[in-house]
N, C-alpha and C. Protein backbone atom coordinates (compact mmCIF):
# COMPACT_ATOMS: atom_id res chain seq x y z
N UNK A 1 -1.68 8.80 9.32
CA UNK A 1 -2.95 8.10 9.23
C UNK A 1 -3.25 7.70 7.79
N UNK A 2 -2.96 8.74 6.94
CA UNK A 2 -3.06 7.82 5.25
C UNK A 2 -2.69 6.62 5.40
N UNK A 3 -1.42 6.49 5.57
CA UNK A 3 -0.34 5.31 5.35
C UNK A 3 -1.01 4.33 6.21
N UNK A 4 -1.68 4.57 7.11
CA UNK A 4 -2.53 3.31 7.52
C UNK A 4 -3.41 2.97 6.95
N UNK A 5 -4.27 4.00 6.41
CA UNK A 5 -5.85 3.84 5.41
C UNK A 5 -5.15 3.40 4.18
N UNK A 6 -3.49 3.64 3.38
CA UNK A 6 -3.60 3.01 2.55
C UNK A 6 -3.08 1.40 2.34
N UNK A 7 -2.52 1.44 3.65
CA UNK A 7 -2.05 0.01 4.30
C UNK A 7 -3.00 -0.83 3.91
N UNK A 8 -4.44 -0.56 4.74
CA UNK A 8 -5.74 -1.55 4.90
C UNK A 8 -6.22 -1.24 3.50
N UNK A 9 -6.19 -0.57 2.86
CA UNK A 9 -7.22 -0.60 1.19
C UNK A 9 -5.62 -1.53 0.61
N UNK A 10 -4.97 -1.48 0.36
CA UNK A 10 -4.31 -2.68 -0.15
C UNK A 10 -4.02 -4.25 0.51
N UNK A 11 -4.49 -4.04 1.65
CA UNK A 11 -4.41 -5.46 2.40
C UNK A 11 -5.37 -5.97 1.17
N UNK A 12 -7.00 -5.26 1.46
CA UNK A 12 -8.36 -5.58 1.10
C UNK A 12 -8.15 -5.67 -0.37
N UNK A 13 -7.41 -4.73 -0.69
CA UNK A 13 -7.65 -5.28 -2.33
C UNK A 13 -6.21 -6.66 -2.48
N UNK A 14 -5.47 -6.73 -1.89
CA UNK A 14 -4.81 -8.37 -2.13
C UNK A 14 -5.90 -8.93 -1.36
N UNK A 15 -6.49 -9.29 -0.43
CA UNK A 15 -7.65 -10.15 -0.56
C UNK A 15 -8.27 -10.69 -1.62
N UNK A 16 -8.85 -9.52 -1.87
CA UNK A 16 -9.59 -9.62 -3.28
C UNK A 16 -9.08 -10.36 -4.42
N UNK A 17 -8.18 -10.03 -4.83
CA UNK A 17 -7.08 -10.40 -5.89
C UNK A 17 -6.94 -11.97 -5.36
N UNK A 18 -6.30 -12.47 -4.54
CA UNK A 18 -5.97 -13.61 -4.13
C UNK A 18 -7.87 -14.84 -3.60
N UNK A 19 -8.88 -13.76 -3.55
CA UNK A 19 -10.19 -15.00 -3.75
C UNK A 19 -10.30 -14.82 -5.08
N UNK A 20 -9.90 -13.99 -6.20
CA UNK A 20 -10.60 -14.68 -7.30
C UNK A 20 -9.29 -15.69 -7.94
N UNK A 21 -8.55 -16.07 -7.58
CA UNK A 21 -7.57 -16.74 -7.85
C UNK A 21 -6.70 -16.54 -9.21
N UNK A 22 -5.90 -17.29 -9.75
CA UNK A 22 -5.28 -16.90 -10.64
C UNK A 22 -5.92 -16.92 -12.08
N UNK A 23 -7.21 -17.48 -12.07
CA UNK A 23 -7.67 -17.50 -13.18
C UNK A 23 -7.88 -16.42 -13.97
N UNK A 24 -7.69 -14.94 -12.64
CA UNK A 24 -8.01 -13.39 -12.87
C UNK A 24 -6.93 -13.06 -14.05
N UNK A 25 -7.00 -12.59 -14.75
CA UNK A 25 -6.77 -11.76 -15.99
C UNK A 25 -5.35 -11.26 -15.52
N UNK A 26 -5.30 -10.50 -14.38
CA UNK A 26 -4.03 -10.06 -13.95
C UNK A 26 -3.47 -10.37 -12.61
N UNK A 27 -3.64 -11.21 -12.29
CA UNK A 27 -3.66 -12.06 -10.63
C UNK A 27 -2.36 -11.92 -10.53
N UNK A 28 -1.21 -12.30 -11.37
CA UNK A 28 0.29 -12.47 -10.80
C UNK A 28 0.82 -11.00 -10.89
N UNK A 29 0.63 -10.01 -11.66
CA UNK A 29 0.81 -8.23 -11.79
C UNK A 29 0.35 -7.63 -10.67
N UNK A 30 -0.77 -7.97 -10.27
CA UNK A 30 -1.81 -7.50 -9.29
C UNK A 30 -1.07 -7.81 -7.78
N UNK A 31 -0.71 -8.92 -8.01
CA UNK A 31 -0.17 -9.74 -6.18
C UNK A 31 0.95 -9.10 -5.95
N UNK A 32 2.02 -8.93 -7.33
CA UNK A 32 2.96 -8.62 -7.16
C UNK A 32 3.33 -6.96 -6.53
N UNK A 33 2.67 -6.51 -7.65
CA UNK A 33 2.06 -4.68 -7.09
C UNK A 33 1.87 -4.44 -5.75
N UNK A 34 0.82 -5.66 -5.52
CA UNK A 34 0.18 -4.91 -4.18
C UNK A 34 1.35 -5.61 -3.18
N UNK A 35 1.94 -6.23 -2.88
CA UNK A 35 2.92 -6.50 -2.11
C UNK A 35 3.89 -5.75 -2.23
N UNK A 36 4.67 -5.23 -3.52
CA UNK A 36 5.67 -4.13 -3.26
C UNK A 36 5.19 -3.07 -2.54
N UNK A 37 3.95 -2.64 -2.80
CA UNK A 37 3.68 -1.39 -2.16
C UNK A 37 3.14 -1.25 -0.62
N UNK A 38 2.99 -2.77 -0.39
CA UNK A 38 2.61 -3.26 1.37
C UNK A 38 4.15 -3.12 2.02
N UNK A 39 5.04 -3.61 1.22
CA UNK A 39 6.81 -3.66 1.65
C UNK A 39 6.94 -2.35 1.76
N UNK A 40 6.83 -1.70 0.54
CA UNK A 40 7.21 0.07 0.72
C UNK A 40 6.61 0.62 1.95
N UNK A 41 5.19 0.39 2.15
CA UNK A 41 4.87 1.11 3.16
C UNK A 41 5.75 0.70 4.44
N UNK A 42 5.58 -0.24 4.65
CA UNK A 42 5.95 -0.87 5.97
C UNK A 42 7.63 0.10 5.79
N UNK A 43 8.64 -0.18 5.16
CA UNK A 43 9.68 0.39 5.29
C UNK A 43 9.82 2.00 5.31
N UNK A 44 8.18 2.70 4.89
CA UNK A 44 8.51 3.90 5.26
C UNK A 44 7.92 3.93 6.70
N UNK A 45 7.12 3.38 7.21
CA UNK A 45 6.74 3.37 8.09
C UNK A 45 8.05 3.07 9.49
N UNK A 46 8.61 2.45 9.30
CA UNK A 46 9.99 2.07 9.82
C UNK A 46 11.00 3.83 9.81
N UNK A 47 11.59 3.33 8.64
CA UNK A 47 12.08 5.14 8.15
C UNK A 47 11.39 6.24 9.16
N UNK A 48 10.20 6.18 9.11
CA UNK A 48 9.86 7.72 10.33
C UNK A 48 9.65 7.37 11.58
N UNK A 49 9.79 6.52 11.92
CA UNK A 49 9.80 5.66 13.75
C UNK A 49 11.13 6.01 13.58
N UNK A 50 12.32 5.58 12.49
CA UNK A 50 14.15 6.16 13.19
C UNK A 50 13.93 7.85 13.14
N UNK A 51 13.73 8.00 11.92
CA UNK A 51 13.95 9.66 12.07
C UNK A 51 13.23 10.71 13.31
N UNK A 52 12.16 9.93 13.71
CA UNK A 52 11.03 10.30 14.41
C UNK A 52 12.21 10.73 16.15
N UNK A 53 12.66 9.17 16.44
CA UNK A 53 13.81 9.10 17.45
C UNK A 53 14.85 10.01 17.70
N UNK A 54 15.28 10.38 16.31
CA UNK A 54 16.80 10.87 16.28
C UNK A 54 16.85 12.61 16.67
N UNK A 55 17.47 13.14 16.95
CA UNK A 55 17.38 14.42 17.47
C UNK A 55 18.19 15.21 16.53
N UNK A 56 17.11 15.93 15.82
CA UNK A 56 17.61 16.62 14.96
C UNK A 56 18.32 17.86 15.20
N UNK A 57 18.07 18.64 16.11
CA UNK A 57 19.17 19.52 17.02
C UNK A 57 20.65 19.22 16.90
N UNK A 58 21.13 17.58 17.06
CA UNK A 58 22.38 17.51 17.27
C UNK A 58 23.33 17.65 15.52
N UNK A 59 23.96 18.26 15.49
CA UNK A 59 24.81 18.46 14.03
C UNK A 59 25.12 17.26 13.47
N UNK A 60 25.48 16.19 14.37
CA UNK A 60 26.48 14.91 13.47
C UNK A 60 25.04 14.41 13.34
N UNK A 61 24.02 14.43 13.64
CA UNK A 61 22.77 13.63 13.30
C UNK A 61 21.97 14.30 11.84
N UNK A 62 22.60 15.48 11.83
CA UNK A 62 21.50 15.74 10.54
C UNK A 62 21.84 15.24 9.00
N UNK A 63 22.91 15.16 8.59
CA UNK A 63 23.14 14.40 7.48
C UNK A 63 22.53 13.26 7.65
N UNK A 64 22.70 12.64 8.83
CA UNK A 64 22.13 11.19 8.08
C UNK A 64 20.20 11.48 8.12
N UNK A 65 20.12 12.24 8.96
CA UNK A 65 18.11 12.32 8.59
C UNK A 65 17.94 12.76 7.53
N UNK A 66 18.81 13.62 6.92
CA UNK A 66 18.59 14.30 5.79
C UNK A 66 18.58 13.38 4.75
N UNK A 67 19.51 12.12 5.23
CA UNK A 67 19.75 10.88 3.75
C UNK A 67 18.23 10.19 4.05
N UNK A 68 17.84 10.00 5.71
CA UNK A 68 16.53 9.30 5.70
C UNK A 68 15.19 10.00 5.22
N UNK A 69 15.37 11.04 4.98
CA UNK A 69 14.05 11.92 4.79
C UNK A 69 14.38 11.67 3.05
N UNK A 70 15.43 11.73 2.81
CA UNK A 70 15.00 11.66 1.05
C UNK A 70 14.77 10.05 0.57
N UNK A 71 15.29 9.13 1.29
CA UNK A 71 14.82 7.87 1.05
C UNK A 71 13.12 7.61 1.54
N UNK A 72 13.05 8.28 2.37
CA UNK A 72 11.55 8.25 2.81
C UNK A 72 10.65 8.55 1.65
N UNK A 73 10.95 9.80 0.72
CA UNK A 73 10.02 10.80 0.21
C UNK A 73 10.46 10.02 -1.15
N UNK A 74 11.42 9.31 -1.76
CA UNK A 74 11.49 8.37 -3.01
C UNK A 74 10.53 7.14 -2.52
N UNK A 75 10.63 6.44 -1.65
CA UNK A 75 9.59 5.56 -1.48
C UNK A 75 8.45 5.83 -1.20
N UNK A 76 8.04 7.16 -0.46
CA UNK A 76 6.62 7.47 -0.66
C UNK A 76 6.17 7.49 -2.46
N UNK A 77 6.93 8.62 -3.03
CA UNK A 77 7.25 8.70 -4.49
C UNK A 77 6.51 6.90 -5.16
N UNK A 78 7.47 6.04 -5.22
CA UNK A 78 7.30 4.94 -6.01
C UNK A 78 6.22 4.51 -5.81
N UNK A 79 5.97 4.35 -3.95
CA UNK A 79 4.52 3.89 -3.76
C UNK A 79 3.39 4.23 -4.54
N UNK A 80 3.21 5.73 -4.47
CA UNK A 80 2.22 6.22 -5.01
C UNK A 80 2.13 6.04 -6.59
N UNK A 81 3.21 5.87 -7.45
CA UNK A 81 3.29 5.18 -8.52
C UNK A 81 2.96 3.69 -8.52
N UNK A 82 3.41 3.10 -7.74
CA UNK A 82 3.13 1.33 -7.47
C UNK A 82 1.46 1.60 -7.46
N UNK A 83 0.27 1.97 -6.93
CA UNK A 83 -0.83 2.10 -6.12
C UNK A 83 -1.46 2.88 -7.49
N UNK A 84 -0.64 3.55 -8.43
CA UNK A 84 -1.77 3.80 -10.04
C UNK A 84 -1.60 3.13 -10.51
N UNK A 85 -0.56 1.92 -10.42
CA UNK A 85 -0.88 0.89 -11.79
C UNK A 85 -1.51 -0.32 -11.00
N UNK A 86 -1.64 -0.44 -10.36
CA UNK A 86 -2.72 -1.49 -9.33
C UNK A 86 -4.13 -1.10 -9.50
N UNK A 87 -4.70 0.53 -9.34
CA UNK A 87 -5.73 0.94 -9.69
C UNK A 87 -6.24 0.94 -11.02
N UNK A 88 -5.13 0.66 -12.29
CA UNK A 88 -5.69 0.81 -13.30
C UNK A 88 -5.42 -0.55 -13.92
N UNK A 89 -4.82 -1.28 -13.10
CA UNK A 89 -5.35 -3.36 -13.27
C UNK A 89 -6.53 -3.06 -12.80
N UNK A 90 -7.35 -2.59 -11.73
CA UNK A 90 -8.07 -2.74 -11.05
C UNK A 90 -8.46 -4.07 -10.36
N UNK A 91 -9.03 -4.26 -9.71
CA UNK A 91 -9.51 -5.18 -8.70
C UNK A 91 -10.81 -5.29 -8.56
N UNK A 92 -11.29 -6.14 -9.35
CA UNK A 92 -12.81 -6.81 -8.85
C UNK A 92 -13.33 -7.36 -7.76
N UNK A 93 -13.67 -7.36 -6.34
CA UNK A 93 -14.11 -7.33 -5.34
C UNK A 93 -15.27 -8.74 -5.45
N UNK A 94 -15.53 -9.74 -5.38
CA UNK A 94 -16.46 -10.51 -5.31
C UNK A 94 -16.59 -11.41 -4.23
N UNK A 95 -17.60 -11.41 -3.71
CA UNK A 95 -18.69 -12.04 -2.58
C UNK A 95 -18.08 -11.25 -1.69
N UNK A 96 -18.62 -9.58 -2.10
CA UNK A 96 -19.20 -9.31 -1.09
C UNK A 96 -20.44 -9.30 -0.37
N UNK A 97 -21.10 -9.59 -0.98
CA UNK A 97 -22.44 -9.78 -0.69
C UNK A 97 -23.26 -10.88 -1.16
N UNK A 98 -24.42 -11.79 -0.63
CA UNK A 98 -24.55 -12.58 -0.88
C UNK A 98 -25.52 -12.37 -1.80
N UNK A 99 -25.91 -13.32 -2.73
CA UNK A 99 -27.13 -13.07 -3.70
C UNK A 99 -28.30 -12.05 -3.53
N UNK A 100 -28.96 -11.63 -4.39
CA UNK A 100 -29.77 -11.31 -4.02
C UNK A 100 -29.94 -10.00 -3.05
N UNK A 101 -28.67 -9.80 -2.56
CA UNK A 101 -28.70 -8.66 -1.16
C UNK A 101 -28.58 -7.46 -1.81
N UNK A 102 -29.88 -6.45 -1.63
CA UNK A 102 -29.99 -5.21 -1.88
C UNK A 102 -31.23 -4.71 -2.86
N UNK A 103 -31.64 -6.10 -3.46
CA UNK A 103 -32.74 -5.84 -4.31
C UNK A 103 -34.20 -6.10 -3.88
N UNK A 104 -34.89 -4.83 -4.50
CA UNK A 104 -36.01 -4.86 -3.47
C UNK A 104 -37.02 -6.43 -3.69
N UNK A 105 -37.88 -6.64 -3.22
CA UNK A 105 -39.15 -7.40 -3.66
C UNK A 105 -40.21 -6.92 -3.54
N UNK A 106 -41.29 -7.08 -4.48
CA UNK A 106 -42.39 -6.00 -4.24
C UNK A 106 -43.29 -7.42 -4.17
């Protein structure tokens, strides 16, 4: 369930990134980031649907889960490296809200 919550917070922040267009300060670092780490996920996400399948009981099967579980846990690895330097470009979020929305009037 992370890997889904962090799926959708990087969809939303390439949103973001891609309405303020390239004029943003770091728009081509930013797109690029957040797409490696949309690819990573998706391929770990892949990675534990095979391993998930494979029956680890049988002997000739465990070397190779064993090669998929450490490719899994390096790309979790990078991700989570990919996803601090995206956070510390950061991402400015704009129109979310329309003018004016939230301030009182007396």
């Amino acid at each position: 369930m992370l890997d889904v919550a962090l799926f959708m917070a990087n969809a939303a922040q390439l949103k973001a990134v891609l309405e303020q267009g390239p004029s943003f300060q770091y728009y081509a670092a930013l797109t690029a980031l957040i797409t490696i780490s949309l690819f990573f996920q998706t391929a770990i996400g892949i990675l534990l649907i095979i391993m998930a399948r494979l029956n680890l009981n049988d002997v000739a099967k465990q070397q190779r889960l064993d090669l998929l579980n450490n490719i899994a846990t390096i790309l979790v690895f990078i991700t989570v490296i990919v996803n601090i330097f995206i956070t510390a470009f950061g991402v400015q979020k704009t129109g979310l809200y329309p003018s004016g929305y939230g301030r009182r009037i007396y």
